[in-house]
Protein backbone atom coordinates (compact mmCIF):
# COMPACT_ATOMS: atom_id res chain seq x y z
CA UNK A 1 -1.57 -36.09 -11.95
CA UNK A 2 -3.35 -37.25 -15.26
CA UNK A 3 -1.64 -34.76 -17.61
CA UNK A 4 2.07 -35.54 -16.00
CA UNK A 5 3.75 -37.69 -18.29
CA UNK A 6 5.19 -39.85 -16.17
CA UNK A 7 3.84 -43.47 -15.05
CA UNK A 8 3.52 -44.55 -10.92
CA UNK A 9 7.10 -46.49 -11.28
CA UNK A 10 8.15 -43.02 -12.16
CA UNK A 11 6.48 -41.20 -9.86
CA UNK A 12 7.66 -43.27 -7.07
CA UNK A 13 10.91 -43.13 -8.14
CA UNK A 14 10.65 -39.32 -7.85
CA UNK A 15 9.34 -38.87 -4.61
CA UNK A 16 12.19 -41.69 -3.06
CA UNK A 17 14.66 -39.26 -4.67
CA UNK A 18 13.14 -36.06 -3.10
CA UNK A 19 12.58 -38.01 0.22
CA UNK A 20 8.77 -37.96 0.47
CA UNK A 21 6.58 -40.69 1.03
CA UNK A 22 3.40 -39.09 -1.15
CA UNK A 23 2.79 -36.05 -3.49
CA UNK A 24 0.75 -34.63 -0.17
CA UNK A 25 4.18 -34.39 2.10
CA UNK A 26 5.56 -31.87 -1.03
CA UNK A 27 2.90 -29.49 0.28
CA UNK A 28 3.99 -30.06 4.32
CA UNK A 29 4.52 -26.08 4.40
CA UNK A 30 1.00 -25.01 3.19
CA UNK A 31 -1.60 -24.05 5.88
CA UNK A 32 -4.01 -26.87 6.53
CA UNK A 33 -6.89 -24.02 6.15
CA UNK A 34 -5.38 -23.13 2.96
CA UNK A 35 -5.80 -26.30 1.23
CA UNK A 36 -9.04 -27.40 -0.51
CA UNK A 37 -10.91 -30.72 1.00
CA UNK A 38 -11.98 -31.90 -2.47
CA UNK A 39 -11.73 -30.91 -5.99
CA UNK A 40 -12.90 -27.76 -7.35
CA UNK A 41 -16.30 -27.90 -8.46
CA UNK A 42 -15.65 -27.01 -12.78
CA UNK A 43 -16.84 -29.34 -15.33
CA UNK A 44 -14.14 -31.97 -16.47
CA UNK A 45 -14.08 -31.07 -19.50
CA UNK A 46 -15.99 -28.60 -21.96
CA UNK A 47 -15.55 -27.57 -25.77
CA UNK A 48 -14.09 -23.97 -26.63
CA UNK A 49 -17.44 -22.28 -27.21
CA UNK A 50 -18.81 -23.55 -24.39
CA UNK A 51 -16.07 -22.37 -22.17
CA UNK A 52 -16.73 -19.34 -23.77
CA UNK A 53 -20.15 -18.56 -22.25
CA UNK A 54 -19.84 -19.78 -19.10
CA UNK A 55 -16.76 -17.54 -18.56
CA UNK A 56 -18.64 -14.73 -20.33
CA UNK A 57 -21.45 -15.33 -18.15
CA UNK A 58 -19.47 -14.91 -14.88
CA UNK A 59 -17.50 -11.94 -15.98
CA UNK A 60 -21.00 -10.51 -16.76
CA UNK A 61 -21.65 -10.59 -13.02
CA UNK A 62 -19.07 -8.14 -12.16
CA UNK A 63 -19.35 -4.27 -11.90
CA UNK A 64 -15.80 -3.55 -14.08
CA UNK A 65 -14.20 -0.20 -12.45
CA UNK A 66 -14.66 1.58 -16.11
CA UNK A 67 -18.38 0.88 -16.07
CA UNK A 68 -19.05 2.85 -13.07
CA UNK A 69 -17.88 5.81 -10.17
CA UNK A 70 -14.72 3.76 -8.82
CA UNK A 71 -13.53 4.97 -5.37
CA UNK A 72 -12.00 1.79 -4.63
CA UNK A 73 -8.50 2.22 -3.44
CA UNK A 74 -5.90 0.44 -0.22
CA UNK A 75 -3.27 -0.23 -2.33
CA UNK A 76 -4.67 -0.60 -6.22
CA UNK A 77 -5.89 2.72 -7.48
CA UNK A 78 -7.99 3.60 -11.00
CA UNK A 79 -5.48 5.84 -12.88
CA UNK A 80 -5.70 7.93 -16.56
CA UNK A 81 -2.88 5.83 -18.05
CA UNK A 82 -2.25 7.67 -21.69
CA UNK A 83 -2.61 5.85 -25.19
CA UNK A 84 1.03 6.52 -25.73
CA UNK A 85 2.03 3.94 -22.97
CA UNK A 86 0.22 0.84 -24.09
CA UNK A 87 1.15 2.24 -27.82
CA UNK A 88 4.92 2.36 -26.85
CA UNK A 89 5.26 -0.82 -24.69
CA UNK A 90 3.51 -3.12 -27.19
CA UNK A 91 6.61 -2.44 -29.82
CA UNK A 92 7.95 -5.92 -30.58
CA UNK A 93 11.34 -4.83 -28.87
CA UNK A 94 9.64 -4.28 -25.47
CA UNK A 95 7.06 -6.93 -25.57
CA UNK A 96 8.67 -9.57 -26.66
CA UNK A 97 12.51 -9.07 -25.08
CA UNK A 98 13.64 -10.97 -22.29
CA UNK A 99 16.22 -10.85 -19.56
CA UNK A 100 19.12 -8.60 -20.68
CA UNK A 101 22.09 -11.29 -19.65
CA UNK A 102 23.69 -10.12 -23.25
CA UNK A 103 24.11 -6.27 -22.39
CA UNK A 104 25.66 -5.74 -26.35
CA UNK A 105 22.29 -6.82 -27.31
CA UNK A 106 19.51 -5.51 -25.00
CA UNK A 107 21.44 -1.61 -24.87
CA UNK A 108 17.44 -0.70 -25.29
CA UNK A 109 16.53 -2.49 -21.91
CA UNK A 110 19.21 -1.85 -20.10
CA UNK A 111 18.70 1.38 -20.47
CA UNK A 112 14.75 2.18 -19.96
CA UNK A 113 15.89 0.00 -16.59
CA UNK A 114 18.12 2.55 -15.92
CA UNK A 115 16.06 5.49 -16.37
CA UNK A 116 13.18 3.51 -14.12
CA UNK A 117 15.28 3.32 -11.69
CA UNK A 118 16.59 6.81 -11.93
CA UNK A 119 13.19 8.07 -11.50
CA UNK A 120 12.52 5.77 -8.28
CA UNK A 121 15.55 6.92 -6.39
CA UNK A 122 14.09 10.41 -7.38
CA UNK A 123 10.64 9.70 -6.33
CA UNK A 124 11.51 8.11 -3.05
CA UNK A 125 14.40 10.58 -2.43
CA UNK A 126 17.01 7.92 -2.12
CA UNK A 127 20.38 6.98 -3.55
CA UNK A 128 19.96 4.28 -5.67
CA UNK A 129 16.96 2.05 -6.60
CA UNK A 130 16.85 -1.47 -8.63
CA UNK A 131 15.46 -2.11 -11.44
CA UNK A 132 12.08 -3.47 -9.92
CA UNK A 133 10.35 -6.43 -7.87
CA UNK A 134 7.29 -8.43 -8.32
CA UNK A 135 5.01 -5.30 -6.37
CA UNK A 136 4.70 -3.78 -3.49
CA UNK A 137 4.21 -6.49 -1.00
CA UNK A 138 6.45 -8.90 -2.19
CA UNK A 139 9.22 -5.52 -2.02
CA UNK A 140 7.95 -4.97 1.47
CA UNK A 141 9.36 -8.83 2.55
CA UNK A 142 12.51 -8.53 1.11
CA UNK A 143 13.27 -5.45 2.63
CA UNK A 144 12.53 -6.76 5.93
CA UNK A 145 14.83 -9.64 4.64
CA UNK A 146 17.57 -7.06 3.78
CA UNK A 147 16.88 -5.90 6.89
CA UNK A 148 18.00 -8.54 9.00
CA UNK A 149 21.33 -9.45 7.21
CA UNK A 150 22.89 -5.82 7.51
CA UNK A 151 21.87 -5.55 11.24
CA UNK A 152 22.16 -9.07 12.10
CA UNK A 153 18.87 -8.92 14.15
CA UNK A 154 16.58 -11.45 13.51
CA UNK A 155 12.86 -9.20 14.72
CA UNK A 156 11.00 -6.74 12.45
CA UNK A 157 8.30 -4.28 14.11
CA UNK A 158 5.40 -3.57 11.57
CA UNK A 159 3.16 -0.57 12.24
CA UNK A 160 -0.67 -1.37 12.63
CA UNK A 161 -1.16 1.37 9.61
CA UNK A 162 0.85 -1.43 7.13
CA UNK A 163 -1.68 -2.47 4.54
CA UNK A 164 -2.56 -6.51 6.33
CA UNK A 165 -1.50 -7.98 3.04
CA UNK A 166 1.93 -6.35 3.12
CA UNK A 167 2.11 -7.46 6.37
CA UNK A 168 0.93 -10.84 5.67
CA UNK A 169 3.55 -11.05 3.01
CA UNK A 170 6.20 -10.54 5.66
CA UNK A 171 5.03 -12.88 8.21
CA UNK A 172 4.62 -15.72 5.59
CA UNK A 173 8.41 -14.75 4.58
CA UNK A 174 9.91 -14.65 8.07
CA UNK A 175 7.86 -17.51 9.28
CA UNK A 176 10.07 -19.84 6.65
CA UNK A 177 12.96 -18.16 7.57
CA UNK A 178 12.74 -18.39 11.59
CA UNK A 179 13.00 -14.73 11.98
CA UNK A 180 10.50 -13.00 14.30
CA UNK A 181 8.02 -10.59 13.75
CA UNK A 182 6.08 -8.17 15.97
CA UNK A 183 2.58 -6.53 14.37
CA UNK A 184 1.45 -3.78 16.13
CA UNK A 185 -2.46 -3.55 17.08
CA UNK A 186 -4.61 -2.06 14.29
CA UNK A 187 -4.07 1.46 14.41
CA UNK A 188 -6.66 3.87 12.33
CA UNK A 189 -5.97 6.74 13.99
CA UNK A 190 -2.39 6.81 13.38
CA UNK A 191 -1.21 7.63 16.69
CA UNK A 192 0.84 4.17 18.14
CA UNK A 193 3.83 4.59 19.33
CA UNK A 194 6.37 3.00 17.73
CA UNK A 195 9.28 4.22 19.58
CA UNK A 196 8.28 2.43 22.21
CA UNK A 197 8.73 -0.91 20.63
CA UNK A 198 11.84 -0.78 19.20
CA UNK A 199 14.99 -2.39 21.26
CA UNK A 200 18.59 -4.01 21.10
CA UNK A 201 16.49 -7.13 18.66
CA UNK A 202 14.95 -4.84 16.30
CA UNK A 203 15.99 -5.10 12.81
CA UNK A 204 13.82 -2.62 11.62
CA UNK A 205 10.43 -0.94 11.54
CA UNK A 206 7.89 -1.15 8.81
CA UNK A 207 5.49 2.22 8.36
CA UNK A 208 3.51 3.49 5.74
CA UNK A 209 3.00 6.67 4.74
CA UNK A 210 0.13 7.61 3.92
CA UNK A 211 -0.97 4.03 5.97
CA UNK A 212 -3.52 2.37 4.82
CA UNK A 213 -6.13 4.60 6.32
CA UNK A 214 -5.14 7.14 4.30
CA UNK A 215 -3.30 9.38 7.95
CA UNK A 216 0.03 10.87 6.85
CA UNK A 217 3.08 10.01 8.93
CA UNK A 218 5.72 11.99 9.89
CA UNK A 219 8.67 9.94 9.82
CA UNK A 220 11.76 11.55 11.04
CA UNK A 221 11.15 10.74 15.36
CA UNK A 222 11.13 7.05 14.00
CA UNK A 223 14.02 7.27 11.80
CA UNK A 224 16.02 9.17 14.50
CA UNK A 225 14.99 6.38 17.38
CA UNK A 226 15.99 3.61 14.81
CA UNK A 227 19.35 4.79 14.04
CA UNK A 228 19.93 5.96 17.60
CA UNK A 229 18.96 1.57 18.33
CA UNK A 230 20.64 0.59 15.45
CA UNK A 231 17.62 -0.32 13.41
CA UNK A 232 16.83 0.19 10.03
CA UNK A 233 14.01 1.99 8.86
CA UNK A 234 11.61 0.76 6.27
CA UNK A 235 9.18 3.33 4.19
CA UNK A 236 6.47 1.57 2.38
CA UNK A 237 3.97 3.20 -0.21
CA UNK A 238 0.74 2.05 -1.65
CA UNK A 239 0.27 5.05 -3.79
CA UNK A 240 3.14 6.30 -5.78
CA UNK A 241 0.70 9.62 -7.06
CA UNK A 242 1.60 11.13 -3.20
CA UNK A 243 5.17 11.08 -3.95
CA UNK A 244 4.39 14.09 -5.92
CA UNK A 245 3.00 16.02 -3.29
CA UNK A 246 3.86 14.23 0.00
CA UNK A 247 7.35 14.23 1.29
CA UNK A 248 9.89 12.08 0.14
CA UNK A 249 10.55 8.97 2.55
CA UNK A 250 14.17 9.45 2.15
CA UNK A 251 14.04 13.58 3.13
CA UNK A 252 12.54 11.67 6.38
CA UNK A 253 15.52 9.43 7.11
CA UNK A 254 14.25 6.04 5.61
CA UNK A 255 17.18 3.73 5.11
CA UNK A 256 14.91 1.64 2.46
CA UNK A 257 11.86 2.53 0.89
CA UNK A 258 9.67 0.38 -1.12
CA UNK A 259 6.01 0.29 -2.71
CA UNK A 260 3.54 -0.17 -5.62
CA UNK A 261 4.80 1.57 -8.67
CA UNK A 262 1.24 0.47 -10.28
CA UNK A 263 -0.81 4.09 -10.00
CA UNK A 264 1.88 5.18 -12.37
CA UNK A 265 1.35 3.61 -16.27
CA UNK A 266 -0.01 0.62 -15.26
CA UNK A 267 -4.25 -0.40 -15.07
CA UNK A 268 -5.80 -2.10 -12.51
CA UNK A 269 -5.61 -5.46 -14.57
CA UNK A 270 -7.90 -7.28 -11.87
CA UNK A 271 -4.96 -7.39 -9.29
CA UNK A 272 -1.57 -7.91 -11.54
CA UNK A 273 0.93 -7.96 -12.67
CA UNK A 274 2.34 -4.51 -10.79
CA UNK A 275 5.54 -3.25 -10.31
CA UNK A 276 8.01 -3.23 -7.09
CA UNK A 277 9.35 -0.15 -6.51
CA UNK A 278 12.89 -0.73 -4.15
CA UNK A 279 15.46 1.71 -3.40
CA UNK A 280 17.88 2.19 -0.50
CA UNK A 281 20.81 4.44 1.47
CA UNK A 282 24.13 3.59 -0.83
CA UNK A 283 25.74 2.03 1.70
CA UNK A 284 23.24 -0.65 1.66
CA UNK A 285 23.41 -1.71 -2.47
CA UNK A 286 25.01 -4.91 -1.94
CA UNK A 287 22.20 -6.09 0.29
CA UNK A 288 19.33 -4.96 -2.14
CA UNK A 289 17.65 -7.44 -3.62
CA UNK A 290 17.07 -7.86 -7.18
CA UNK A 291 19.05 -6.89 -10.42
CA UNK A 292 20.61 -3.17 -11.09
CA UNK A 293 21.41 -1.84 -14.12
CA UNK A 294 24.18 0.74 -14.67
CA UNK A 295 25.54 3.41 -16.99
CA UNK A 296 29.02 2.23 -18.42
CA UNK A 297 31.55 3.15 -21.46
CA UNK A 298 31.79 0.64 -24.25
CA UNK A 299 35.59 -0.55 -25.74
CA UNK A 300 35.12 2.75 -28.34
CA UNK A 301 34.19 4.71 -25.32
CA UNK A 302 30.76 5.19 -26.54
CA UNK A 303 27.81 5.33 -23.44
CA UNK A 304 26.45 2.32 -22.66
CA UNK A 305 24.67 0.52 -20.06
CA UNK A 306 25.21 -3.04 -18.10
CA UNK A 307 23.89 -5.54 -15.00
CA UNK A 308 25.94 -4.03 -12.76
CA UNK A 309 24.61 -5.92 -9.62
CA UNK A 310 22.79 -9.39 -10.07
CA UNK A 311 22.97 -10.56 -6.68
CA UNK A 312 19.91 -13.25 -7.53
CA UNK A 313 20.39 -16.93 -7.24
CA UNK A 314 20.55 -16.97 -11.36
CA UNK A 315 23.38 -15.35 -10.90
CA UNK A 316 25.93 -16.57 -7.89
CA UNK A 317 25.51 -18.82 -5.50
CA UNK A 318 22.15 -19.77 -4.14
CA UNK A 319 23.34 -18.86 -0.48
CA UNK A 320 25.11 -16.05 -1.46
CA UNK A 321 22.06 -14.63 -3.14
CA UNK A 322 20.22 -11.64 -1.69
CA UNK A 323 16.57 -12.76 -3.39
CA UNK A 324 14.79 -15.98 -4.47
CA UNK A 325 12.90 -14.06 -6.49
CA UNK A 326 13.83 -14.55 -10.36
CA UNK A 327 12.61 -11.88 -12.47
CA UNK A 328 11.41 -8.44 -12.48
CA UNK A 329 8.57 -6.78 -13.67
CA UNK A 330 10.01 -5.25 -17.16
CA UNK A 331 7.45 -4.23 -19.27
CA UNK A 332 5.39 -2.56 -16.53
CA UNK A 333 8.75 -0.78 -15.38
CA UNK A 334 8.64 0.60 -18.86
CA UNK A 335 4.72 1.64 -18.80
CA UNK A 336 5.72 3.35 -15.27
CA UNK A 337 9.16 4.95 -16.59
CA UNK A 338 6.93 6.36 -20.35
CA UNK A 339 4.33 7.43 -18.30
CA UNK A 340 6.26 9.18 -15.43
CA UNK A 341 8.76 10.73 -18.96
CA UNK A 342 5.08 12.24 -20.25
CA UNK A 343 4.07 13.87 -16.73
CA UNK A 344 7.71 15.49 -16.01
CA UNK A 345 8.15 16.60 -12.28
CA UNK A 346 5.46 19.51 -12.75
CA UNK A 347 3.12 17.21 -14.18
CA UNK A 348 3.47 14.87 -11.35
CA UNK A 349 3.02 17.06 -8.70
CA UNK A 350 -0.31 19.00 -10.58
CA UNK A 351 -1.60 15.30 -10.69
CA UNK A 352 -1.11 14.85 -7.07
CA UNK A 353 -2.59 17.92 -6.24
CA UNK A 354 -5.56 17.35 -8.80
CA UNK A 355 -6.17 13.86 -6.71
CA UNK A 356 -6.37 15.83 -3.37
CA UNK A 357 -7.79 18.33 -3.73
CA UNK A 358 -10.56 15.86 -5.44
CA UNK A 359 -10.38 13.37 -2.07
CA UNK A 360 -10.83 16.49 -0.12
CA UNK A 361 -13.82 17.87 -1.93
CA UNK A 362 -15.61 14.08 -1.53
CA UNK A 363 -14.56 13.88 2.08
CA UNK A 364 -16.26 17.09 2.54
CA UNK A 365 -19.75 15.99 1.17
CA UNK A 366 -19.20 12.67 3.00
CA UNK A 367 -19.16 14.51 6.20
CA UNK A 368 -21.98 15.99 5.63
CA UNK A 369 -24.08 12.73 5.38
CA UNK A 370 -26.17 11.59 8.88
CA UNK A 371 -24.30 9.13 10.81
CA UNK A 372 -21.13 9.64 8.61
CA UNK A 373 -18.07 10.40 9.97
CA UNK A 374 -14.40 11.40 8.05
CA UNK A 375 -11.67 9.83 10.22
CA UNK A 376 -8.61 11.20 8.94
CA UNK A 377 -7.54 14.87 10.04
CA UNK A 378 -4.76 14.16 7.23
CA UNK A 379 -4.69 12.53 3.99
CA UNK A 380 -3.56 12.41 0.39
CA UNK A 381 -6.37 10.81 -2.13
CA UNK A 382 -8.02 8.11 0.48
CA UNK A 383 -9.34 8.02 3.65
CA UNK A 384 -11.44 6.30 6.01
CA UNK A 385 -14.87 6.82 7.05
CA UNK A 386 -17.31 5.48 9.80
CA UNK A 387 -20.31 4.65 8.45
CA UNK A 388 -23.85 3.32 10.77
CA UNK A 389 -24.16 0.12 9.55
CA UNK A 390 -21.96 -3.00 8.30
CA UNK A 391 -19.47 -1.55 5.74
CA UNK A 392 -19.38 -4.70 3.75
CA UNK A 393 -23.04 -4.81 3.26
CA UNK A 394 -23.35 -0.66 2.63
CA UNK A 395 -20.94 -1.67 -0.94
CA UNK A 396 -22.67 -4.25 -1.65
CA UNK A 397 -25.96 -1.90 -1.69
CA UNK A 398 -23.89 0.89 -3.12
CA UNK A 399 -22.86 -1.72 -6.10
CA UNK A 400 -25.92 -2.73 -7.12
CA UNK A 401 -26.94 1.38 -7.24
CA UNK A 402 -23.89 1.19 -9.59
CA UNK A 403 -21.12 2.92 -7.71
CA UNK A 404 -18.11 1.25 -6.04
CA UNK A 405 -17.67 2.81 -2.81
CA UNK A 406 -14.75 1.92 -1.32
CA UNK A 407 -12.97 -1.00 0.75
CA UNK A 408 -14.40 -2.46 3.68
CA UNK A 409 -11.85 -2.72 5.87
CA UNK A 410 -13.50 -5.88 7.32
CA UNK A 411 -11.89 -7.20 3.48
CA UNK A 412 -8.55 -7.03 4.74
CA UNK A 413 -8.95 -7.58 8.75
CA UNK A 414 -11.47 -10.42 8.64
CA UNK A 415 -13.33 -11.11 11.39
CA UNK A 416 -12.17 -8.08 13.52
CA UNK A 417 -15.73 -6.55 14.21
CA UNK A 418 -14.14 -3.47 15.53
CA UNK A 419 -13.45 -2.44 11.91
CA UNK A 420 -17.27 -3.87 10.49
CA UNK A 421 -18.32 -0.09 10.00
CA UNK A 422 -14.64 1.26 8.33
CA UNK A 423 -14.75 2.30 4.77
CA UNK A 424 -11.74 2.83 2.74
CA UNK A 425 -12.50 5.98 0.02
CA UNK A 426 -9.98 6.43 -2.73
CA UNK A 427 -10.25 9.75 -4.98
CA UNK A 428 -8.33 9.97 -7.72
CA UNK A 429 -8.41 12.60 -11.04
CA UNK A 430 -10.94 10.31 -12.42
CA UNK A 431 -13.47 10.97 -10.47
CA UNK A 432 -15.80 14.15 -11.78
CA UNK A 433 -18.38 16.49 -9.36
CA UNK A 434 -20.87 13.75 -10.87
CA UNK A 435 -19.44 10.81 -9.49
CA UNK A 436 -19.16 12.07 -6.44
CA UNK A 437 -22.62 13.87 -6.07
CA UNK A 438 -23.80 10.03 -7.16
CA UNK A 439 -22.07 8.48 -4.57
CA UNK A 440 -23.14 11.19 -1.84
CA UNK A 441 -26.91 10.63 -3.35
CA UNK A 442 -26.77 6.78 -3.10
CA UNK A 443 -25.17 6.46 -0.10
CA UNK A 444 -28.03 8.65 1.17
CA UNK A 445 -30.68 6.32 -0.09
CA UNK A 446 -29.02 3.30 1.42
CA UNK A 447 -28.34 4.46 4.41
């Protein structure tokens, strides 16, 4: 509290307002295992150039994904973004504009919102989309959110092929909201049955396609057994490259769909920011979450474009509003919308097929390794492999040979020791017959 510029009188004062006893009771809702036991352990204070080094000396310990073969993947994938993107979106008028509450001065965001979100109801094959979220995961929560106020039902049935962060994000969500959620068992294969677990309390069901194994799901038995119950189903995506090859969620009879927009325009940037994608049935716009902009005729009858649904709290009433969450992700909605304007439907779809054909060709060679085994009899650009040893421990080898492997899945199911010898392998169009004869060779050696 040293740098707060307020004295104990005022600080006490504070917390008898709120209705606290101490500054600990504000943080009543945070896990106890979340919460560190001490400080952390960083000098108190340093000069500039000193800072300097010992950041520049820690950065120096990581492998950076352009520095070596990158097949790391489950829901952030390495990309060829072009120049013109990062050219285009560091204009002054895109970098530095903010929230377009003034529509007769922000016509230029309004309408590369528009277009974005033109292109996501295209992608996704759905009616209407908004005009972005935070990412995928945080787009995944609302919709279960969503969810439960058009039904009324209160319990949300995630697949065990949901990435475990996504699903995370939607058990932290309903946990503070008193809904109920039920997680399927892990489910690599990609053969639970759903059906089976959907009733008169379901709200919806959460699948993704292609899951987080990399297994493409056919959706339209789910979507028929939800509608038949009442329930809503939810689409998510990891990978927004397989829309350009893989079937639209919407052609499958998802009544939402959302995802991570960040394959498309937007680097890895060590984990953020990304880019929601959210788009629904039309009969379901007033319970989207979010902001959506839309096409309009000015007083001289000139085209123009306006918010045409801000249903945040900013906007109405805080219990009126259909999402806490205060902003969306506008200059990467841009990189996405100038990079999806330079690839053009044809484009997109010889990029998809560049990426599997390429996931194919490595999933090939993998197979052909002793003691490796391909698990996936489908996939787009990733898939998962069984490998004779700890997974964890095989990257870490494969690292320090200088190639990135994949994702343990033992990373994002800790402590699960079924999974301790599941590899997640991304293969996108960066990837050359040299990477991949590298990582074939190494993996060799440390095996």
């Amino acid at each position: 509290m040293r740098y707060l510029p307020h004295s104990t009188e005022d600080r006490e004062a504070i917390l008898a307002r709120i209705g606290v006893a101490k500054i600990d009771d504000l943080f009543a809702n945070v896990p106890a295992k979340a919460l560190l036991k001490k400080p952390v352990d960083l000098p108190h204070h340093a000069g500039e150039l000193e800072v300097e080094r010992t950041l520049g000396a820690l950065a120096a310990k990581n492998v950076p994904a352009s520095s070596a073969p990158f097949f790391v993947g489950a829901g952030a994938y390495k990309h060829h973004v072009p120049a013109t993107v990062d050219h285009l979106i560091q204009r002054s008028e895109f970098l530095t504009s903010y929230t377009p509450y003034q529509p007769e001065i922000a016509q230029g965001t309004t309408q590369y919102l528009f277009e974005f979100q033109t292109q996501v109801a295209n992608l996704t094959g759905m009616d209407v989309a908004n005009a972005s979220m935070y990412d995928g995961s945080t787009g995944a929560g609302e919709a279960v959110l969503m969810a439960h106020r058009i039904t009324r039902r209160k319990n949300a049935v995630l697949s065990g092929g949901l990435h475990p962060h996504y699903a995370e994000v939607v058990r932290g969500l309903s946990a503070m909201a008193g809904d109920s959620v039920t997680t399927m068992p892990v489910d690599v294969a990609g053969n639970e049955d759903l059906i089976a677990r959907i009733d008169e309390t379901t709200s919806c069901v959460v699948v993704q396609n292609p899951d987080v194994f990399g297994n493409l799901r056919d959706l339209r038995p789910i979507a028929k057994a939800c509608e038949k119950a009442g329930a809503l189903l939810i689409a998510v995506f990891t990978e927004a490259v397989s829309l350009g090859l893989v079937e639209s969620p919407g052609a499958m009879g998802a009544d939402i769909v959302v995802g991570e927009g960040q394959s498309i325009g937007v680097g890895l940037n060590f984990g953020g920011p990304y880019v929601g994608l959210f788009a629904c049935k039309q009969k379901y716009v007033r319970q989207m979450p979010g902001r959506l902009s839309g096409e309009t005729v000015d007083a001289e009858g000139r085209r123009g474009f306006v918010l045409t649904l801000s249903t945040r709290e900013q906007h109405i009433r805080r219990d009126k509003a259909t999402s806490n969450i205060c902003t969306n992700s506008g200059l990467c909605c841009l990189a996405f919308t100038i990079h999806m304007t330079l690839l053009g439907q044809k484009g997109l779809k010889q990029l998809a097929e560049i990426n599997h054909a390429n996931a194919v060709t490595l999933a090939d060679m993998l197979d052909g390794v002793k003691g490796v085994k391909v698990l996936n009899e489908t996939f787009f650009n990733e898939f998962t492999v069984k490998l004779p040893g700890d997974a964890a421990a095989i990257c870490e080898k494969m690292a320090k040979k200088g190639v990135l492997a994949g994702v343990p899945v033992s990373r994002l199911i800790p402590g699960d020791k079924k999974v301790a010898n599941l590899l997640i392998v991304a293969n996108t169009e960066v990837n050359t017959d040299a990477d991949r004869e590298m990582f074939v060779k190494n993996l060799k050696a440390v095996l």
